[in-house]
Structures are given as structure tokens and as C-alpha cells.
PDB file of N, CA and C in Angstrom:
ATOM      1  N   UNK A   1      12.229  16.561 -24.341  1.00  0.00           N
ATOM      2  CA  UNK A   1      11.625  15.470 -23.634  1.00  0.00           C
ATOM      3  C   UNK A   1      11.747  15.691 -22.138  1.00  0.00           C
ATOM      4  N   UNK A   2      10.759  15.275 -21.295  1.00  0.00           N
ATOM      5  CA  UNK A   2      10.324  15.462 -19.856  1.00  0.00           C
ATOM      6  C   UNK A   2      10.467  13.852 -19.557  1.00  0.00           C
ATOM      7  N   UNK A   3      10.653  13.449 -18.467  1.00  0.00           N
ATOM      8  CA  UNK A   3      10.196  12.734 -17.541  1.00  0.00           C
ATOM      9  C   UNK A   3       9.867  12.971 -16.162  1.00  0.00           C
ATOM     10  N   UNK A   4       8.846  11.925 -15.459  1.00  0.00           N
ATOM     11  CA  UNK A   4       8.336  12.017 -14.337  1.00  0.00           C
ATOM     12  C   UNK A   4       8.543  10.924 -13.863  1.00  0.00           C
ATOM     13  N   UNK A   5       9.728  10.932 -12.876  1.00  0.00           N
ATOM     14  CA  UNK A   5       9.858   9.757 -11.757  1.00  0.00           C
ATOM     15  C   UNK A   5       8.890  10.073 -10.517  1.00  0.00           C
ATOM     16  N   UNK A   6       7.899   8.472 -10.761  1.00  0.00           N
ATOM     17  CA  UNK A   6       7.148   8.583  -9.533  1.00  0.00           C
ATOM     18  C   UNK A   6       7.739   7.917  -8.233  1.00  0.00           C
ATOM     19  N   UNK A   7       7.538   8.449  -7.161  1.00  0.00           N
ATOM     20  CA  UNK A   7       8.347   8.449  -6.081  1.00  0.00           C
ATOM     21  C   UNK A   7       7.543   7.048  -5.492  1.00  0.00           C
ATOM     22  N   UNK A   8       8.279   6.580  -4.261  1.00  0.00           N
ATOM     23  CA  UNK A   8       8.617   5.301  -3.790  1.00  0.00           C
ATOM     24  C   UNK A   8       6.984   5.631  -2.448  1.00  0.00           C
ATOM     25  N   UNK A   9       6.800   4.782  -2.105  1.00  0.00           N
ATOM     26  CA  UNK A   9       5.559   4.941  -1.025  1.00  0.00           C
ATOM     27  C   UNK A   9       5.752   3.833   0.320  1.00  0.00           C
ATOM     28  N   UNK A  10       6.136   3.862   1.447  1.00  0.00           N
ATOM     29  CA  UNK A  10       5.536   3.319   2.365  1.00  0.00           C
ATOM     30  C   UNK A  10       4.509   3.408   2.844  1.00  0.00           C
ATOM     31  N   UNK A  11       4.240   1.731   3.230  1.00  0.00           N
ATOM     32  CA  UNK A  11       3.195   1.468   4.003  1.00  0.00           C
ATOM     33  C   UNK A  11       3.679   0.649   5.080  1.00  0.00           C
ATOM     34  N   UNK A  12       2.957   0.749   5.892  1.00  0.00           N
ATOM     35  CA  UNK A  12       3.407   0.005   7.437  1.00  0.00           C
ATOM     36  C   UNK A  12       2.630  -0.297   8.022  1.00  0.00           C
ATOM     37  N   UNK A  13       1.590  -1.829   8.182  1.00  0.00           N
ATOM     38  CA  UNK A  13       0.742  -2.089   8.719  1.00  0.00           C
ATOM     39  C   UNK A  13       0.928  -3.443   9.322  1.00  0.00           C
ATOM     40  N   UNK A  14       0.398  -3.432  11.144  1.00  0.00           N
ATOM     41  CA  UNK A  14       0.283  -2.641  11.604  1.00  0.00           C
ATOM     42  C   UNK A  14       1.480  -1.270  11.960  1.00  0.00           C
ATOM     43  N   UNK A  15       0.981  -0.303  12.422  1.00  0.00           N
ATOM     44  CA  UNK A  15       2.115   0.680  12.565  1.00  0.00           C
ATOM     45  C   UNK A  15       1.919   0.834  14.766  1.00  0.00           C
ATOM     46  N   UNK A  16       1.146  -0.118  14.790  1.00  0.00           N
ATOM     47  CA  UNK A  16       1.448  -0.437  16.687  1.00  0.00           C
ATOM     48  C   UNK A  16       1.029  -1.790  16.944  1.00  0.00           C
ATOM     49  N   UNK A  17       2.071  -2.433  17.821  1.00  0.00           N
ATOM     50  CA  UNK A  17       1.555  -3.602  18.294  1.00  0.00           C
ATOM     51  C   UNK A  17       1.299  -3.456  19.900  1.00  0.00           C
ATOM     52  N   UNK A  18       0.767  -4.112  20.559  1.00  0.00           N
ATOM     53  CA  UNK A  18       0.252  -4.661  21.497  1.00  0.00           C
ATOM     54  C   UNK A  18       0.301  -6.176  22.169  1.00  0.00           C
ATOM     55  N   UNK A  19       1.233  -6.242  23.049  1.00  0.00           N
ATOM     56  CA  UNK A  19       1.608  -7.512  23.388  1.00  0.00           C
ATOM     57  C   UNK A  19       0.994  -8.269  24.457  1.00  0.00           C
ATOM     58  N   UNK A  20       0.267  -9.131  24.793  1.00  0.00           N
ATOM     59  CA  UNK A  20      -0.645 -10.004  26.106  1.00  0.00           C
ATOM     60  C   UNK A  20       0.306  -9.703  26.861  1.00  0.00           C
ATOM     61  N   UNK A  21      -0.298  -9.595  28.350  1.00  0.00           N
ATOM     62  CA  UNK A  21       0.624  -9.335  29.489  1.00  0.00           C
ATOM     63  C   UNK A  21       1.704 -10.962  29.837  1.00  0.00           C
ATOM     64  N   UNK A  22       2.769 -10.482  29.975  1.00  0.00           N
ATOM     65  CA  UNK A  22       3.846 -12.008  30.470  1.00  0.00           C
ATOM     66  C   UNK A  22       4.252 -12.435  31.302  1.00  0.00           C
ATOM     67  N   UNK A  23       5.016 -13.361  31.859  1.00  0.00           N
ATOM     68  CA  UNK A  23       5.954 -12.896  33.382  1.00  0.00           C
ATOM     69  C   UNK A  23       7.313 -12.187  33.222  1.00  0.00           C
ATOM     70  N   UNK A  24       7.435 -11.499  34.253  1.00  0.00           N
ATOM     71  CA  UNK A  24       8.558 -10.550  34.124  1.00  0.00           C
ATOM     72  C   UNK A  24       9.853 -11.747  34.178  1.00  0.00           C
ATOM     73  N   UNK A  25      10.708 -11.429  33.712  1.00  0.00           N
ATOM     74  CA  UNK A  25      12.349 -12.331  33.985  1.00  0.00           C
ATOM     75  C   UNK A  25      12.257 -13.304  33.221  1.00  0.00           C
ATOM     76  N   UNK A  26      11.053 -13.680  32.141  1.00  0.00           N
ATOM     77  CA  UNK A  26      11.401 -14.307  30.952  1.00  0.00           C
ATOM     78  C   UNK A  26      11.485 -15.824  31.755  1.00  0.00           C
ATOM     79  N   UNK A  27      11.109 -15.969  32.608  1.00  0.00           N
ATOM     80  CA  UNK A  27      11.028 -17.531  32.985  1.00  0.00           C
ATOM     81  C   UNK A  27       9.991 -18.722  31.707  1.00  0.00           C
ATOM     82  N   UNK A  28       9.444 -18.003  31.359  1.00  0.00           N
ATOM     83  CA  UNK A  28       8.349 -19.040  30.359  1.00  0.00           C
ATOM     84  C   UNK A  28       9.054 -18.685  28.815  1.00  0.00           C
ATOM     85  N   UNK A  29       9.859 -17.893  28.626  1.00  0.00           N
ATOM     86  CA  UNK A  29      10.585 -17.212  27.634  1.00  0.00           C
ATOM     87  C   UNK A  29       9.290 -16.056  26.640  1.00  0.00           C
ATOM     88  N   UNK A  30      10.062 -15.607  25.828  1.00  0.00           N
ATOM     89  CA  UNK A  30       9.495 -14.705  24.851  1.00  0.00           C
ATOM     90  C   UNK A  30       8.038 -15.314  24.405  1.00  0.00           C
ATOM     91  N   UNK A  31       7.067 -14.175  23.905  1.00  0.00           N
ATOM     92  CA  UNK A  31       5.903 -14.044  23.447  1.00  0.00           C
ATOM     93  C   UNK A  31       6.045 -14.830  21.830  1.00  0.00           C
ATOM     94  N   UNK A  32       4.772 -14.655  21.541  1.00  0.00           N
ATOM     95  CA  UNK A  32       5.200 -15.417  19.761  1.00  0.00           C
ATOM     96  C   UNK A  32       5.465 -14.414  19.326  1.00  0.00           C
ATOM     97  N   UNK A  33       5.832 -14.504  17.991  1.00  0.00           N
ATOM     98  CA  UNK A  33       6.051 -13.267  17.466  1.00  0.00           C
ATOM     99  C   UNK A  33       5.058 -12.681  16.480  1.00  0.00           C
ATOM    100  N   UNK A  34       4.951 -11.460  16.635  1.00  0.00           N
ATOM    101  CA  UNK A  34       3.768 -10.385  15.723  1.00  0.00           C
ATOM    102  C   UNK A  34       4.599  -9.800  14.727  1.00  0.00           C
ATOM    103  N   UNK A  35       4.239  -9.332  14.180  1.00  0.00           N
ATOM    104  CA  UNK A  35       5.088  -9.298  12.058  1.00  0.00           C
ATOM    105  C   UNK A  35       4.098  -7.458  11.951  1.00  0.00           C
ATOM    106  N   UNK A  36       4.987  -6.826  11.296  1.00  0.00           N
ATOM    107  CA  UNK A  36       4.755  -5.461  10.492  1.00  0.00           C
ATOM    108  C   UNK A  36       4.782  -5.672   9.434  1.00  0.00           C
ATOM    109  N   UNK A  37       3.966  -5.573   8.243  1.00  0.00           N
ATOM    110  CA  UNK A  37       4.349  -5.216   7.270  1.00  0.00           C
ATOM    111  C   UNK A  37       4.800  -4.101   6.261  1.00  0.00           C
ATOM    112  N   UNK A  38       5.940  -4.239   5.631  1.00  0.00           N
ATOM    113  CA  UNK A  38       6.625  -3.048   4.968  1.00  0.00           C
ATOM    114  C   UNK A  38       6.300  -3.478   3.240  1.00  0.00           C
ATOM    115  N   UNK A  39       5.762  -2.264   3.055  1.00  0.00           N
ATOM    116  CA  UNK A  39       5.288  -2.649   1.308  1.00  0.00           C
ATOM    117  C   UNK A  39       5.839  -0.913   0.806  1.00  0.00           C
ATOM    118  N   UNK A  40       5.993  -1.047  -0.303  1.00  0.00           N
ATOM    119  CA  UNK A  40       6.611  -0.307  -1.358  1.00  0.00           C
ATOM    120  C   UNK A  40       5.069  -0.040  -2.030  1.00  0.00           C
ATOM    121  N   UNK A  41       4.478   0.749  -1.882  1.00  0.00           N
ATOM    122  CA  UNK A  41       3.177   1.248  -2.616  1.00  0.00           C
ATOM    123  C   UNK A  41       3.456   2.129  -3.680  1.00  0.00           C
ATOM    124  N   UNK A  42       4.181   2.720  -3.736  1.00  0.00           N
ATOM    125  CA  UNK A  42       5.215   3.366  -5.217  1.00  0.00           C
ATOM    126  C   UNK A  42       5.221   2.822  -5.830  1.00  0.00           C
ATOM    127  N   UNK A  43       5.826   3.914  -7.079  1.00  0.00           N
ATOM    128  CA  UNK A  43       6.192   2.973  -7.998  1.00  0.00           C
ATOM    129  C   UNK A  43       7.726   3.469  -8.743  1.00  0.00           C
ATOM    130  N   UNK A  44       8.145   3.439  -7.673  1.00  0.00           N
ATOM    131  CA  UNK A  44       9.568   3.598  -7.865  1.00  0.00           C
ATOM    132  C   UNK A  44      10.542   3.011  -6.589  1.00  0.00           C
ATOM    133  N   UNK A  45      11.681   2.361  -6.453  1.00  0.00           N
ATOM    134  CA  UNK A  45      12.304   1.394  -5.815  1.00  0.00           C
ATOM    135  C   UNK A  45      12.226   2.940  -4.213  1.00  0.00           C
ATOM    136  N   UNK A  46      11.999   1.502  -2.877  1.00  0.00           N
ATOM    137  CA  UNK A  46      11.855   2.101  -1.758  1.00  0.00           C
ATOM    138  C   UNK A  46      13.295   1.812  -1.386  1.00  0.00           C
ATOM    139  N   UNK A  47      14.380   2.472  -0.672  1.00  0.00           N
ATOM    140  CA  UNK A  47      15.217   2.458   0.039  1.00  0.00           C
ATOM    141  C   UNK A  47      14.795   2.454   1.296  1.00  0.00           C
ATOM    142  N   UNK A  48      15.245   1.493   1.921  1.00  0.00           N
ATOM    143  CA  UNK A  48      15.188   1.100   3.606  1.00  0.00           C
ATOM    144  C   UNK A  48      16.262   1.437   4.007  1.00  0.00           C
ATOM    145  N   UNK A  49      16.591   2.322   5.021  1.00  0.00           N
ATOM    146  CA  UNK A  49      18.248   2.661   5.541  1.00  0.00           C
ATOM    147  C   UNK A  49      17.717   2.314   6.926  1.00  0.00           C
ATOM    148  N   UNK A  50      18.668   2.872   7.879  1.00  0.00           N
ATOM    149  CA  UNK A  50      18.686   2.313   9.506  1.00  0.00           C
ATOM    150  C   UNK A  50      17.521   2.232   9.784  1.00  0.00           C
ATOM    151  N   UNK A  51      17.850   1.410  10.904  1.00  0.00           N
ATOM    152  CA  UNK A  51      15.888   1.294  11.656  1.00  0.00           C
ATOM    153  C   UNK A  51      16.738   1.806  13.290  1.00  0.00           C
ATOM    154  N   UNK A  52      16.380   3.151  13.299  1.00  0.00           N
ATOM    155  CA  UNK A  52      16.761   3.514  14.790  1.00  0.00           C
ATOM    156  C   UNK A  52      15.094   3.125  15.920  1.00  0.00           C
ATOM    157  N   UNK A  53      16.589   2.150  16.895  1.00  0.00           N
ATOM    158  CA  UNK A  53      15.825   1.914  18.113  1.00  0.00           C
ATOM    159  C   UNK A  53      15.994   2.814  19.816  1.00  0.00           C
ATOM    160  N   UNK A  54      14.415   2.853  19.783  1.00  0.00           N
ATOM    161  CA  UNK A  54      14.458   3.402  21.398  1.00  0.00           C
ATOM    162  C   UNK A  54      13.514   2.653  22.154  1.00  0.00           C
ATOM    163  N   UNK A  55      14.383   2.544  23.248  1.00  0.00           N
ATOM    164  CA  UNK A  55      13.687   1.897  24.551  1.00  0.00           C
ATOM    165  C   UNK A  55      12.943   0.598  24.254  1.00  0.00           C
ATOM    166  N   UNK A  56      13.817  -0.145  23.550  1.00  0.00           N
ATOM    167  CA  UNK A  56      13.693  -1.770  23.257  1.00  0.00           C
ATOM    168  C   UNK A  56      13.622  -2.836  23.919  1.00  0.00           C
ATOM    169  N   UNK A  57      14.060  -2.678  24.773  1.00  0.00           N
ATOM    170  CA  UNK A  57      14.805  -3.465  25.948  1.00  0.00           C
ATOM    171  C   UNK A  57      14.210  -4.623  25.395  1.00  0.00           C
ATOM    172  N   UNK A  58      12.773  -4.538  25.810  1.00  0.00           N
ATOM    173  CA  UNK A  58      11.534  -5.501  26.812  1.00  0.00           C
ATOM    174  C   UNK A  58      11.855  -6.337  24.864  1.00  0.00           C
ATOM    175  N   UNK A  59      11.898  -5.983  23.916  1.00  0.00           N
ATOM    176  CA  UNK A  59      11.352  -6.523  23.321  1.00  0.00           C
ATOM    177  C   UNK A  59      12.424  -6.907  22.035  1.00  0.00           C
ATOM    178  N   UNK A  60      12.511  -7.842  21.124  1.00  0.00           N
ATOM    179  CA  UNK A  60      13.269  -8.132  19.809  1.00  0.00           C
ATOM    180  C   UNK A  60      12.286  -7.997  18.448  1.00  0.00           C
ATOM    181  N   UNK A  61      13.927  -7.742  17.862  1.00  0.00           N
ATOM    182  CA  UNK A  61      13.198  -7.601  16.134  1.00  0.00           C
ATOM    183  C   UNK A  61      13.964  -8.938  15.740  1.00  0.00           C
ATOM    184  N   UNK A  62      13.116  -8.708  14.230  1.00  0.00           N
ATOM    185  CA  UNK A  62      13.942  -9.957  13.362  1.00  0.00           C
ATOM    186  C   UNK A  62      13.751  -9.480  11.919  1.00  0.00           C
ATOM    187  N   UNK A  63      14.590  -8.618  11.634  1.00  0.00           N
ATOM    188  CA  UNK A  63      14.321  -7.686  10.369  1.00  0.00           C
ATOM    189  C   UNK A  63      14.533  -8.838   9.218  1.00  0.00           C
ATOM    190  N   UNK A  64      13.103  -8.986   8.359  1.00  0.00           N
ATOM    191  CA  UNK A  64      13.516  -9.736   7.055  1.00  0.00           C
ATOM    192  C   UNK A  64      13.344  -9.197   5.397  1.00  0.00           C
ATOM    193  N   UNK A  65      13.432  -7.388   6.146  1.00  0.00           N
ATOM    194  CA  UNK A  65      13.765  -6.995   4.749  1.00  0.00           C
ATOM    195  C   UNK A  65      14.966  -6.951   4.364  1.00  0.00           C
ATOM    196  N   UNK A  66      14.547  -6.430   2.901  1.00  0.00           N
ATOM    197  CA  UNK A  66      15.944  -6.273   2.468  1.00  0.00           C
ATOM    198  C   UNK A  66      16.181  -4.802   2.091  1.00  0.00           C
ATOM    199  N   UNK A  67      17.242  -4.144   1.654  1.00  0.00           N
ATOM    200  CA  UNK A  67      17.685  -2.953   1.731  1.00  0.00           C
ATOM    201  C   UNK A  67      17.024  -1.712   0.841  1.00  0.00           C
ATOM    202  N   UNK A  68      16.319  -2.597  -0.493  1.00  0.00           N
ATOM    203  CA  UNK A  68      15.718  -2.144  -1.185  1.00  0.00           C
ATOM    204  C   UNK A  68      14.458  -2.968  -1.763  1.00  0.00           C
ATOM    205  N   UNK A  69      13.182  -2.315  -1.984  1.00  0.00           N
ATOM    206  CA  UNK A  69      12.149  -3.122  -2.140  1.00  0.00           C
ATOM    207  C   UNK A  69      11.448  -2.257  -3.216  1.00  0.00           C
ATOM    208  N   UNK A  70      11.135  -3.015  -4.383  1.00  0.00           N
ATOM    209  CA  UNK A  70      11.243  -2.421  -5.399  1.00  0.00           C
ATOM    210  C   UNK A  70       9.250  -2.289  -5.665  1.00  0.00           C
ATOM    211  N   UNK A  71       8.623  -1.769  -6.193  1.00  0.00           N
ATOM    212  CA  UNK A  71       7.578  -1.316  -6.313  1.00  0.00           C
ATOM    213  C   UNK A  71       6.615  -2.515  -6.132  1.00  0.00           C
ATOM    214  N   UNK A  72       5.835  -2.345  -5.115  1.00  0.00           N
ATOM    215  CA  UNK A  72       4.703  -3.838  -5.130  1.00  0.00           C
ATOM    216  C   UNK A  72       5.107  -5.008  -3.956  1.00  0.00           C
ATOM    217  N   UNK A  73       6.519  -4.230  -3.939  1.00  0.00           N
ATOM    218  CA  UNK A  73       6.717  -5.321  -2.840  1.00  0.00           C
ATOM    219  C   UNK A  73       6.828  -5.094  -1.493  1.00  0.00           C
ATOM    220  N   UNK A  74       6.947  -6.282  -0.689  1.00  0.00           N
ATOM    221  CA  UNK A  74       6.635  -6.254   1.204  1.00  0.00           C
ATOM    222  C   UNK A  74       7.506  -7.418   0.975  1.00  0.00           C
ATOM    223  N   UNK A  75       7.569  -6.967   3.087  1.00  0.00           N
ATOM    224  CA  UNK A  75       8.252  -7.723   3.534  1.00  0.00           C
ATOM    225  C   UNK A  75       8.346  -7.392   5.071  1.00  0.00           C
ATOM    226  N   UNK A  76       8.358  -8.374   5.946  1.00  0.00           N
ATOM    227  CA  UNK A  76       7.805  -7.872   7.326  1.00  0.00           C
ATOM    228  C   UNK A  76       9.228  -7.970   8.458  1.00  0.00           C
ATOM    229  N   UNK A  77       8.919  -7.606   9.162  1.00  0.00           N
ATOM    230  CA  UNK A  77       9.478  -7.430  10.677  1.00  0.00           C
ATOM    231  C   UNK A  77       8.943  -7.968  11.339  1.00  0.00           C
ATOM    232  N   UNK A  78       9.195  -9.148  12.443  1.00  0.00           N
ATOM    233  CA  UNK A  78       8.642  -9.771  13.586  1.00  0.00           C
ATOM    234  C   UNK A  78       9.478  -9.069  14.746  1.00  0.00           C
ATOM    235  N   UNK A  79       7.873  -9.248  15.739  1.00  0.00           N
ATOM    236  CA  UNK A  79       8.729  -8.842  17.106  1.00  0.00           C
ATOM    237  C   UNK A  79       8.172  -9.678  17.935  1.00  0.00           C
ATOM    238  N   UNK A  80       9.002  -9.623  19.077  1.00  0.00           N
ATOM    239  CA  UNK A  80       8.524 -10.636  20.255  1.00  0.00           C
ATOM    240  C   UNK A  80       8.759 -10.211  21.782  1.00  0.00           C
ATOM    241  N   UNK A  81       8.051 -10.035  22.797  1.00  0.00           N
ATOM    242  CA  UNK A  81       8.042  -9.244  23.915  1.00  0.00           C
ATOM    243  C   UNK A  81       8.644 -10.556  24.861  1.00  0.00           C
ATOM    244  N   UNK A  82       9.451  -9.493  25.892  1.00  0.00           N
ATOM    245  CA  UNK A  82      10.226 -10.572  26.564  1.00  0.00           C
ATOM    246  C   UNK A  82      10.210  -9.173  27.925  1.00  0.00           C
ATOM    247  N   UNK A  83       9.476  -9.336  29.027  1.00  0.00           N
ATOM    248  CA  UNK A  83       9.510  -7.990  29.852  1.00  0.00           C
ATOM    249  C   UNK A  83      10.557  -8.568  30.332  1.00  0.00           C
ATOM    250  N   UNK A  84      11.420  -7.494  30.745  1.00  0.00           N
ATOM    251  CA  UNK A  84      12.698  -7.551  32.439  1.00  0.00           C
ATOM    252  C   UNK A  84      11.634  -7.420  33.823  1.00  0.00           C
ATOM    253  N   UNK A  85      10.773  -6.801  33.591  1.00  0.00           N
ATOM    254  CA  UNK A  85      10.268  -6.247  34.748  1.00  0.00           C
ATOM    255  C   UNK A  85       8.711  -6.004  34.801  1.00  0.00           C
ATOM    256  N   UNK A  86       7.681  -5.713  36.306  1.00  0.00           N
ATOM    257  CA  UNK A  86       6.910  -5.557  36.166  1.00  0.00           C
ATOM    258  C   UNK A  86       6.668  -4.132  36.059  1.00  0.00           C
ATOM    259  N   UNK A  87       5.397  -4.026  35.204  1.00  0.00           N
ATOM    260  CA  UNK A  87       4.637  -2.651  34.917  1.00  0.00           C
ATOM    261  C   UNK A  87       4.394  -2.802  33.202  1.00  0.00           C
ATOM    262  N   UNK A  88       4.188  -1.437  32.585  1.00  0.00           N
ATOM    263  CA  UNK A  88       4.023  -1.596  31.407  1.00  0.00           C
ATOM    264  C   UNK A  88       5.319  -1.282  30.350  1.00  0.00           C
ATOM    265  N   UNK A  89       5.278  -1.700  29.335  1.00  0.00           N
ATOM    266  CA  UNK A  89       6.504  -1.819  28.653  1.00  0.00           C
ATOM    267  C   UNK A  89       6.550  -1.096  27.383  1.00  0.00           C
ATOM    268  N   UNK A  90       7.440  -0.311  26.787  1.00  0.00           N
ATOM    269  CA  UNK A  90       6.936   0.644  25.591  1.00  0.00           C
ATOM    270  C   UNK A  90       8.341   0.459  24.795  1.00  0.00           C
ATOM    271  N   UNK A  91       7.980   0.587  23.778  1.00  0.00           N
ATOM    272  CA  UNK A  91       9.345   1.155  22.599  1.00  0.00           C
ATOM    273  C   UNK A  91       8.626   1.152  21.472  1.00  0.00           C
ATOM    274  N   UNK A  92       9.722   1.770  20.583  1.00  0.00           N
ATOM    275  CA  UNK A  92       9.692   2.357  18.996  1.00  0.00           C
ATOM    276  C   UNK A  92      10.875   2.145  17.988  1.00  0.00           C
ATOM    277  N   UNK A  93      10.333   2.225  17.011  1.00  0.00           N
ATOM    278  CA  UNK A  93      11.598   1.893  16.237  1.00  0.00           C
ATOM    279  C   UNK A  93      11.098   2.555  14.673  1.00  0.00           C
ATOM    280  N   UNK A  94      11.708   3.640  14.123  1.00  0.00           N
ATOM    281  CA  UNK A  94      11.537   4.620  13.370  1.00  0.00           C
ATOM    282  C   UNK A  94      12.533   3.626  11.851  1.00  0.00           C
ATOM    283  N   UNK A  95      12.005   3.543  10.940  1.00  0.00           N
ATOM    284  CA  UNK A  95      12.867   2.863   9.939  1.00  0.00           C
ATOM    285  C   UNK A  95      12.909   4.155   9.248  1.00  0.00           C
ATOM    286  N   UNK A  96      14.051   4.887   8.368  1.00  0.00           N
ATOM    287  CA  UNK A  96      14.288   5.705   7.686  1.00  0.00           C
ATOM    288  C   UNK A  96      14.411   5.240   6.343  1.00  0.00           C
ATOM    289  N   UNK A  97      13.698   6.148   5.029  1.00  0.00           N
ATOM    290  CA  UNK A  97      13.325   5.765   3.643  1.00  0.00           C
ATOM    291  C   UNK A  97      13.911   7.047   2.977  1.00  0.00           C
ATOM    292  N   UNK A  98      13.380   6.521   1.655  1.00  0.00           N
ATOM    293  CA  UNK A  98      13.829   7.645   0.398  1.00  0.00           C
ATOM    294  C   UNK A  98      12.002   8.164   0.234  1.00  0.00           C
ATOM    295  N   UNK A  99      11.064   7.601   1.040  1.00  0.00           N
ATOM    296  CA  UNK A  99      10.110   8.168   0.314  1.00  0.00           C
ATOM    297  C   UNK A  99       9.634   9.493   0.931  1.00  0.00           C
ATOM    298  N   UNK A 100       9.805  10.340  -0.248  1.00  0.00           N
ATOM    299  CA  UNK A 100       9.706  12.056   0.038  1.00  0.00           C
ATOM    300  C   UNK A 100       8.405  12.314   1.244  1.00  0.00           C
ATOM    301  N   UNK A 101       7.235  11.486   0.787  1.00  0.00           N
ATOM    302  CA  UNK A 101       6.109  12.219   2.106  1.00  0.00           C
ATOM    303  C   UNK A 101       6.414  11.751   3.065  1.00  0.00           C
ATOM    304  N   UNK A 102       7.194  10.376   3.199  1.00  0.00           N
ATOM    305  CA  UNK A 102       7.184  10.232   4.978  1.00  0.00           C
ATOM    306  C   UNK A 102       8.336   9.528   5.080  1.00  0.00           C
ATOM    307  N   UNK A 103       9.556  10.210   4.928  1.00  0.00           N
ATOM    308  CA  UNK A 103      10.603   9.762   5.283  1.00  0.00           C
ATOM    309  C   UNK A 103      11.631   8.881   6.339  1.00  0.00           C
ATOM    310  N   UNK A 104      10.485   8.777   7.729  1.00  0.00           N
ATOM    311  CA  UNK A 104      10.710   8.232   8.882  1.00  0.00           C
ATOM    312  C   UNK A 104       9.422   7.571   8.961  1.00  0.00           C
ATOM    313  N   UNK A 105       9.462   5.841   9.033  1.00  0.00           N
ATOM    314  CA  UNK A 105       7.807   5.262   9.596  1.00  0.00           C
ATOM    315  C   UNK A 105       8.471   4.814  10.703  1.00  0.00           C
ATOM    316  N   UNK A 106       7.587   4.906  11.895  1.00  0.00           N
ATOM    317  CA  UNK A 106       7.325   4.807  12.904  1.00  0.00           C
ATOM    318  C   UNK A 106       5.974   3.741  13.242  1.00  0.00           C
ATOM    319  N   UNK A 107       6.997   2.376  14.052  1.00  0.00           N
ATOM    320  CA  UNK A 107       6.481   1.276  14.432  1.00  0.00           C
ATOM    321  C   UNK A 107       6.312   1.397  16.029  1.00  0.00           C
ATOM    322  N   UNK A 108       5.321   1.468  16.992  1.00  0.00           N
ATOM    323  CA  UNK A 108       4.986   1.982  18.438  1.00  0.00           C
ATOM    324  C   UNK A 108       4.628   0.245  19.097  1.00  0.00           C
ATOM    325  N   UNK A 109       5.711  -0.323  19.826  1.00  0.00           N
ATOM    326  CA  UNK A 109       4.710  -1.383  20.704  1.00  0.00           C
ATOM    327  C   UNK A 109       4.902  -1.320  21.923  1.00  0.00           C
ATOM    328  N   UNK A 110       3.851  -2.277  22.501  1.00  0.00           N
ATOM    329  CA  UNK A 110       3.387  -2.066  24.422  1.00  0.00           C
ATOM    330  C   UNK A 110       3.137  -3.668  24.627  1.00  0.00           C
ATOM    331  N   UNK A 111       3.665  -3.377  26.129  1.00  0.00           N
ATOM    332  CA  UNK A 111       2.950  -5.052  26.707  1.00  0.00           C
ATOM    333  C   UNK A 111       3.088  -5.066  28.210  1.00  0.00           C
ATOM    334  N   UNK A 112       3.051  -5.829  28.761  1.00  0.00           N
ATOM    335  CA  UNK A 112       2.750  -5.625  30.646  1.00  0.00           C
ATOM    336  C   UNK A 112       3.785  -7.115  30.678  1.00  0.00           C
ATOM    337  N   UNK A 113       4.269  -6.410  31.564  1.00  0.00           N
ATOM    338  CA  UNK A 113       5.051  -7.588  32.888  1.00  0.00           C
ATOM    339  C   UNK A 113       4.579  -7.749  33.786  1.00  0.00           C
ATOM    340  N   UNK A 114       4.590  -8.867  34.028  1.00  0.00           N
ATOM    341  CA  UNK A 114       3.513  -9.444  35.665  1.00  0.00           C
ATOM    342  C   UNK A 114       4.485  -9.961  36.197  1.00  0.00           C
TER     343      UNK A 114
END
């Protein structure tokens, strides 16, 4: 006897956000928040491990997955832009998986400080 475990699938949509320009120093406070969605397109359980961040500053998460998301299922990430400063504002945040083709998804957002 054989078996075939089918492997786990991310999806990540959107995979970039784009934030309306704000005032810098957060005087009016944070933007609303914009949501990623993370779905398990597999069909075998997705492992979510760290979500490494770079160059965040300007902006917050609010992670509402959970550690494992089992075939069919989602579950999103909100973010919300808050500039320090004027000009344009960038970061990323790479979530690391068990799924063999794309082991690192990569979430890209931007927004302007005025």
C-alpha cells in the first residue's frame, strides 16, 4: 500500500497594500485598518510559523490567525498605517509555512506622510 499526502497551499490576497496619504506624528491617529487574507488552498493542514518583520515602523499588525489552518480555511491580518514622518513609507512582513512551493509569503505595504 502507497499513500499520497497532498501538501498544504497558501494563498495571500491581497499580497500589497496601499495606504491614503496621512499626517505625519499621528495627530488624527492611525488609518482604518486593511485585512490580508490567509487561506489554506491545500488539502492538507497549513502551518503558520513566525511572521518576520522589516521596516514596520510606520505601520501595525493584528494577527488573527491561528497557528495552524487546516484545509479550506482563512483567516486575515489587519494593518493600519500610522507615519512618524514625512515622505513615503514602506515595509514587509514575510509569514513562514510548511507549504513546499512557497514556503515564505510575502505581504509588501506603502503609504505617504504629509
Amino acid at each position: 500500500m502507497t499513500a499520497n499526502a497532498k501538501a498544504p497551499k497558501i494563498s495571500v490576497k491581497p499580497s500589497s497594500l496601499r495606504f491614503e496619504p496621512m499626517n505625519a506624528g499621528g495627530l488624527l491617529g492611525s488609518s482604518s485598518p486593511k485585512s490580508v487574507v490567509i487561506e489554506n488552498t491545500g488539502l492538507s493542514d497549513l502551518i503558520l510559523g513566525t511572521i518576520n518583520i522589516d521596516n514596520i515602523a510606520d505601520f501595525s499588525l493584528n494577527n488573527n490567525c491561528p497557528p495552524i489552518l487546516e484545509s479550506g480555511a482563512s483567516c486575515t491580518i489587519d494593518f493600519s498605517f500610522l507615519p512618524s514622518d514625512v515622505g513615503v513609507r514602506e515595509g514587509f512582513i514575510t509569514i513562514n509555512t510548511n507549504d513546499p512551493k512557497k514556503p515564505a509569503a510575502l505581504v509588501k505595504f506603502t503609504g505617504k506622510g504629509e
